[in-house]
N, C-alpha and C. Protein backbone atom coordinates (compact mmCIF):
# COMPACT_ATOMS: atom_id res chain seq x y z
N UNK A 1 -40.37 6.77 24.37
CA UNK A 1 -40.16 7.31 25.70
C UNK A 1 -41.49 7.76 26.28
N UNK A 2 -41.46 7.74 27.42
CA UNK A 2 -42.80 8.34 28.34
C UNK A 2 -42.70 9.24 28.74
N UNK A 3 -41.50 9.60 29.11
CA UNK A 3 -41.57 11.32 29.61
C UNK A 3 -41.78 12.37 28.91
N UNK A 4 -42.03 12.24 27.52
CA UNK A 4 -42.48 13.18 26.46
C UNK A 4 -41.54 13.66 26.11
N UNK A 5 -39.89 13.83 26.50
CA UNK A 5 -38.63 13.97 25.65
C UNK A 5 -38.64 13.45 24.72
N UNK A 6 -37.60 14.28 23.59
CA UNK A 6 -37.40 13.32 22.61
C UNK A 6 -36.01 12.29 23.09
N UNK A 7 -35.83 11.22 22.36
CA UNK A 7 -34.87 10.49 22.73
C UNK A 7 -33.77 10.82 21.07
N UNK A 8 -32.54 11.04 21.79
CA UNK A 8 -31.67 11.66 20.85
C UNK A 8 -31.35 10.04 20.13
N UNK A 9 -31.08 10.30 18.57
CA UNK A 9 -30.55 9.18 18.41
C UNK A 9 -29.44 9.06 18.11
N UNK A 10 -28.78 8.04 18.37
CA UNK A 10 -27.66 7.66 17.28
C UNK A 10 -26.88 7.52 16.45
N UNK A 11 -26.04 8.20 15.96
CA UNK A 11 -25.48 8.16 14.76
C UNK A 11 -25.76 7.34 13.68
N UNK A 12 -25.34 5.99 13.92
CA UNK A 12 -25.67 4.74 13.15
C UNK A 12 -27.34 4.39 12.78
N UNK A 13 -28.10 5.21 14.30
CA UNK A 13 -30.20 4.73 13.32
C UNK A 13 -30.07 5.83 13.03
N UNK A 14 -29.43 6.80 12.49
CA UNK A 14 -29.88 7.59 11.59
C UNK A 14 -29.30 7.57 9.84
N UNK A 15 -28.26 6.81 10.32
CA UNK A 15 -27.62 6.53 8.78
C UNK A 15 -27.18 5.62 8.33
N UNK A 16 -27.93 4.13 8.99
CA UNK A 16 -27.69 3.15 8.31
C UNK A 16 -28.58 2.71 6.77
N UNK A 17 -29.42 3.74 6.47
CA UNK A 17 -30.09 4.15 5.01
C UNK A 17 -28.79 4.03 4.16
N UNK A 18 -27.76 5.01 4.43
CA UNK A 18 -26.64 5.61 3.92
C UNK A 18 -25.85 4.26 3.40
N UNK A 19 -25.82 3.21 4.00
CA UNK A 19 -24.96 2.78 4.23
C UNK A 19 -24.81 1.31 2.86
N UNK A 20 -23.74 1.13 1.97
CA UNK A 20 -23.98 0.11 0.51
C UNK A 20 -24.50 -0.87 1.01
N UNK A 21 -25.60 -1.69 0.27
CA UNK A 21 -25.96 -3.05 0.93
C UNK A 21 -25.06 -3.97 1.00
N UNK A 22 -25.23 -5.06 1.56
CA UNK A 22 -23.67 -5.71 1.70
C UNK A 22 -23.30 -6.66 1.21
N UNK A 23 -21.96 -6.49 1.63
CA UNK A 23 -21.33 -7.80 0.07
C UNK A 23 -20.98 -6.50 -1.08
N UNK A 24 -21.59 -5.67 -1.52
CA UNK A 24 -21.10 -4.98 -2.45
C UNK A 24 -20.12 -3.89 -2.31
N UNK A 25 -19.56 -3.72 -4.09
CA UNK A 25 -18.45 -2.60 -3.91
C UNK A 25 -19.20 -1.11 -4.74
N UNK A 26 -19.09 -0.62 -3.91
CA UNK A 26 -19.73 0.73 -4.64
C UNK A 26 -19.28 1.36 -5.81
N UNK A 27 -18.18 1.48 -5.57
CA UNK A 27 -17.00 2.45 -6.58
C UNK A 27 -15.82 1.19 -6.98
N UNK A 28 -15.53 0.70 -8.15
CA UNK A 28 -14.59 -0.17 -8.36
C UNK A 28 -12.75 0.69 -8.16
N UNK A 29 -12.18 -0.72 -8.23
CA UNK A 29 -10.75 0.02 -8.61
C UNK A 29 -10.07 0.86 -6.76
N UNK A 30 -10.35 0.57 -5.46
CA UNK A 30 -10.79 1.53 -4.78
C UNK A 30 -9.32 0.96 -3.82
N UNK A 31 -8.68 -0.23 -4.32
CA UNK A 31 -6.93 -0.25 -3.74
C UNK A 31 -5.96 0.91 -4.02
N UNK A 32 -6.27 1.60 -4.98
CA UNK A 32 -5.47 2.12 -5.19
C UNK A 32 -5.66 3.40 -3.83
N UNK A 33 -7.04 3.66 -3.28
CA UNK A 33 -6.93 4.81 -2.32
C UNK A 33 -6.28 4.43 -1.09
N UNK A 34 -6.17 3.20 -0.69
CA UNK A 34 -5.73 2.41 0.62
C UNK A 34 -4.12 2.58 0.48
N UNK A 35 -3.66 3.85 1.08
CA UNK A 35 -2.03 3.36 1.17
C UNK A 35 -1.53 3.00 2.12
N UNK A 36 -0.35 1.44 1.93
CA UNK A 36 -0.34 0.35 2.94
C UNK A 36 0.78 0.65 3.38
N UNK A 37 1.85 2.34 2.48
CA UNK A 37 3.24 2.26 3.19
C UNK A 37 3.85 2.25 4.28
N UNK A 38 2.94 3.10 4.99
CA UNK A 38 3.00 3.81 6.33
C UNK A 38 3.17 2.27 7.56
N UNK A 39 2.74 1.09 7.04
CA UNK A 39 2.92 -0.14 7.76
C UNK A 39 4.20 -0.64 8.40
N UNK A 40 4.82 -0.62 7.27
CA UNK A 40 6.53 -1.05 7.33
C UNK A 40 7.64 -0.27 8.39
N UNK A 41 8.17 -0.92 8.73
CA UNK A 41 9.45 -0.72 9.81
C UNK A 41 10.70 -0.87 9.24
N UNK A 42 10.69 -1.45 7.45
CA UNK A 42 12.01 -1.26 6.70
C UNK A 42 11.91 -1.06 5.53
N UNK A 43 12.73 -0.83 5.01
CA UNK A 43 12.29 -0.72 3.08
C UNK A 43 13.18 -0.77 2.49
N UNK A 44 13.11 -0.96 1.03
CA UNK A 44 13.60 -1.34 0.23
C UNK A 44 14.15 0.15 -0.72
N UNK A 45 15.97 -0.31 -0.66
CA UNK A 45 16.54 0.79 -1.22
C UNK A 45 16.70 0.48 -2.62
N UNK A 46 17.01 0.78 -3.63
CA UNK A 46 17.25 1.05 -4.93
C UNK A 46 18.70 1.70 -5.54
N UNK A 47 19.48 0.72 -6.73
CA UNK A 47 20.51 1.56 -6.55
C UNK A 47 20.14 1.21 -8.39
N UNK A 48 20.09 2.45 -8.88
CA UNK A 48 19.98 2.54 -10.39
C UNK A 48 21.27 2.29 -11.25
N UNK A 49 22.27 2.41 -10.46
CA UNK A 49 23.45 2.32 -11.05
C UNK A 49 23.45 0.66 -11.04
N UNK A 50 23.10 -0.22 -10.31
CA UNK A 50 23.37 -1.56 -10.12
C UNK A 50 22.54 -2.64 -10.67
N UNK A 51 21.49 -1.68 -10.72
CA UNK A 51 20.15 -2.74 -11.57
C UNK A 51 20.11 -2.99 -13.05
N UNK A 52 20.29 -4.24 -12.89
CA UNK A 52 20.03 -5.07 -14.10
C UNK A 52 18.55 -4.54 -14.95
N UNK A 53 17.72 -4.51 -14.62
CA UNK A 53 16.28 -4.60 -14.84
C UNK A 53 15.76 -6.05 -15.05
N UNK A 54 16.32 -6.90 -14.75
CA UNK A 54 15.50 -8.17 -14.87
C UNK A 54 13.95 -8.00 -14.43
N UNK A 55 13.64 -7.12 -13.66
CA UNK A 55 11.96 -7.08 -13.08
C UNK A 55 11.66 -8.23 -12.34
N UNK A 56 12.72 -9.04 -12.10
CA UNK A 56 12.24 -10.09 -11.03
C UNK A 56 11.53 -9.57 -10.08
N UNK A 57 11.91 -8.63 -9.31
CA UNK A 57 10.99 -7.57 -8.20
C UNK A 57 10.34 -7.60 -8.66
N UNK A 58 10.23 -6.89 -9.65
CA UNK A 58 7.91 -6.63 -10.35
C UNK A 58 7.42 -7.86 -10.16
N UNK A 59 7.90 -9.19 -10.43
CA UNK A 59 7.18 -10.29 -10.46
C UNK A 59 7.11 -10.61 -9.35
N UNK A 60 7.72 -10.56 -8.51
CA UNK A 60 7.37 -11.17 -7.29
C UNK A 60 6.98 -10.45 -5.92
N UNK A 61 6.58 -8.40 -6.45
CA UNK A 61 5.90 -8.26 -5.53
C UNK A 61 4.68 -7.90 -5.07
N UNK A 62 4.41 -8.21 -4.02
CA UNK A 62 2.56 -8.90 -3.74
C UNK A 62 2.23 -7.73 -3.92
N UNK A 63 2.77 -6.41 -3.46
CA UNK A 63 2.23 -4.74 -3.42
C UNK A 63 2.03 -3.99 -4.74
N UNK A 64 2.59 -4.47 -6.00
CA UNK A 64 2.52 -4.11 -7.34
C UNK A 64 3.69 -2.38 -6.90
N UNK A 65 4.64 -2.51 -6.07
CA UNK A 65 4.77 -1.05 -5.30
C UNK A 65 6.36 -0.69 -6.62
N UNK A 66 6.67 -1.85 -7.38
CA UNK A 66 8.05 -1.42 -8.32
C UNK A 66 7.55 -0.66 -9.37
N UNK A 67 8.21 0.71 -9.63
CA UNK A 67 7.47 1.22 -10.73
C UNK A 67 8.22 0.82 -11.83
N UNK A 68 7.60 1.05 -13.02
CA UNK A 68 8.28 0.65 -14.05
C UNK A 68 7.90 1.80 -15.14
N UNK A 69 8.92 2.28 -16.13
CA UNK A 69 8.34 2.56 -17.64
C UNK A 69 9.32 1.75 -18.79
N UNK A 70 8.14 1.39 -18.99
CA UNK A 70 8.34 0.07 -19.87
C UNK A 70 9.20 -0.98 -19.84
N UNK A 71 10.07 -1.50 -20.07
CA UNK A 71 10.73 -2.45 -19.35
C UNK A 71 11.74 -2.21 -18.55
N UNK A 72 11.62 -0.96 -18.12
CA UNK A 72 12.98 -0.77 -16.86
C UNK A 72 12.37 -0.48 -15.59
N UNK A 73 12.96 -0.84 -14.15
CA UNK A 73 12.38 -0.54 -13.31
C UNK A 73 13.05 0.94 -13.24
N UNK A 74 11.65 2.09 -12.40
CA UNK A 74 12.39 3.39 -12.24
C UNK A 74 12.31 3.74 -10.99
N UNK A 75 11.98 2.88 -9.82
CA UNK A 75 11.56 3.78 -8.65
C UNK A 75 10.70 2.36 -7.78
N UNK A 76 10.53 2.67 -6.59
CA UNK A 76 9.49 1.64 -5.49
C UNK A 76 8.69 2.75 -5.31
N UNK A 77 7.45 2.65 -4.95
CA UNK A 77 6.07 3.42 -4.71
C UNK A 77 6.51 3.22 -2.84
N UNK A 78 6.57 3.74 -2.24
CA UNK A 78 6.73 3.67 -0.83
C UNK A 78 5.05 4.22 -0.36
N UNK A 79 4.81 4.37 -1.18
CA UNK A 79 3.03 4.70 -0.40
C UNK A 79 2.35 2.86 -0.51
N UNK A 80 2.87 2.47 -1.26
CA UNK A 80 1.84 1.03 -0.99
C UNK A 80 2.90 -0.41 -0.46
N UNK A 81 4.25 -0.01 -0.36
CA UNK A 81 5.37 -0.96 0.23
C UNK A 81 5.43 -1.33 1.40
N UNK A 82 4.76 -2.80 1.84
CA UNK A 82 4.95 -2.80 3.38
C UNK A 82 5.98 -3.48 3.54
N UNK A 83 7.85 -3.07 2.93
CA UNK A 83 8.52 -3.60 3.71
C UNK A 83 8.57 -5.27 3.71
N UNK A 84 7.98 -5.95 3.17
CA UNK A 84 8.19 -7.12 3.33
C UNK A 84 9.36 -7.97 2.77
N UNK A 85 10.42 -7.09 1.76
CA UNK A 85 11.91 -7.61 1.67
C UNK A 85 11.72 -8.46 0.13
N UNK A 86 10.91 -8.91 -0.01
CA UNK A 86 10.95 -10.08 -1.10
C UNK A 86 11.53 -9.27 -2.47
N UNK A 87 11.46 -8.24 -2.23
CA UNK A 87 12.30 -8.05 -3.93
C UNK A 87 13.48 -8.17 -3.76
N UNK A 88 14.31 -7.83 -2.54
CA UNK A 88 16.04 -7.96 -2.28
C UNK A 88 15.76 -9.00 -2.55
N UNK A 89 15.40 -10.31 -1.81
CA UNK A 89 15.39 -11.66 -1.46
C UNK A 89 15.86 -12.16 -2.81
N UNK A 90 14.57 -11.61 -3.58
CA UNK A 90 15.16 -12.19 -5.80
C UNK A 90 15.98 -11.72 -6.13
N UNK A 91 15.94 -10.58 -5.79
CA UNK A 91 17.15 -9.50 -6.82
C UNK A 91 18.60 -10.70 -6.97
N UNK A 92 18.69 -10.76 -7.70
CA UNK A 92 19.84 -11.56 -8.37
C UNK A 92 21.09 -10.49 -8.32
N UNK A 93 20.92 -9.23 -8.21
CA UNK A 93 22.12 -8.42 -8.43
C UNK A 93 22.54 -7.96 -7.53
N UNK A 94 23.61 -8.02 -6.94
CA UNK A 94 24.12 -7.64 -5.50
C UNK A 94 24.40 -5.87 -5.62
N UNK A 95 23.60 -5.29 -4.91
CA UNK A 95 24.04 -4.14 -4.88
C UNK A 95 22.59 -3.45 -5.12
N UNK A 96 21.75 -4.21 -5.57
CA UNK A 96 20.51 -2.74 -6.85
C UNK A 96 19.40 -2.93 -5.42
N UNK A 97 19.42 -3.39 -4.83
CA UNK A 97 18.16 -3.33 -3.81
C UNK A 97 18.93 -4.32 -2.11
N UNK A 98 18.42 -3.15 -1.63
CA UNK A 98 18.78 -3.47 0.33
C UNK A 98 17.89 -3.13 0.67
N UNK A 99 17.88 -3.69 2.31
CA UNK A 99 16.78 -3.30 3.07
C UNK A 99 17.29 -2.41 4.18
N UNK A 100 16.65 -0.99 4.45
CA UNK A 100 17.09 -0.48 5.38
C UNK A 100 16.05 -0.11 6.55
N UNK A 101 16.17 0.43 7.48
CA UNK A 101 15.37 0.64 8.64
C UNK A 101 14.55 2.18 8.45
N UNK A 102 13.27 2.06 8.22
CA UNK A 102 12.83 3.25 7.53
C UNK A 102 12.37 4.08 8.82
N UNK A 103 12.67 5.07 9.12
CA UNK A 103 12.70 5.85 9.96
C UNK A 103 11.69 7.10 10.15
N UNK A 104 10.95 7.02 8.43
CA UNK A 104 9.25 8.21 8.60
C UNK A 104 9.73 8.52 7.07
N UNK A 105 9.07 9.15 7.24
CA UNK A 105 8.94 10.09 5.79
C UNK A 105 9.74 11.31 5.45
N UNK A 106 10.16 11.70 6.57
CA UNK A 106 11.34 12.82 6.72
C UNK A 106 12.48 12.36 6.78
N UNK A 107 12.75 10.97 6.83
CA UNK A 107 13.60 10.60 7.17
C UNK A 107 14.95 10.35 6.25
């Protein structure tokens, strides 16, 4: 500058030092902080009384969101479930998984 002010800078020229070089991952393992539940407009109900445990769900969903201890399913992770239906779709057992209209978290 010429007027002998300083010129304020930027957020970004001051901390693109800060910033990982690129292409790289800093901290591994770092899906697990990204939760994708909040996406979905329906979800997937669970009826423990009806489930087989075949785990067909575990296998076929893209979100890893069916919990399991040890070979039984116990629960869907609704923090990483976007709703996309495909475990009803397998579920072979009429009754252990529906899709309903998820309405929030209070809901």
């Amino acid at each position: 500058m010429t007027d002998g002010k300083s010129t304020p800078q930027l957020e970004w020229e001051r901390s693109w030092q800060k910033l990982p070089r690129g292409g790289s991952i800093p901290v591994g393992g770092t899906s697990r902080a990204y939760l994708t539940g909040g996406w979905r407009s329906s979800k997937p109900v669970w009826d423990a009384s009806a489930c087989s445990h075949c785990l067909l769900c575990w296998v076929y969903c893209p979100d890893s969101a069916i919990l399991l201890d040890g070979v039984k399913m116990v629960g869907i992770s609704y923090d990483y479930c976007k709703g996309c239906g495909v475990c009803v779709h397998e579920c072979p057992t009429e009754g252990a998984l529906a899709m309903v209209q998820d309405d929030g978290p209070d809901a």
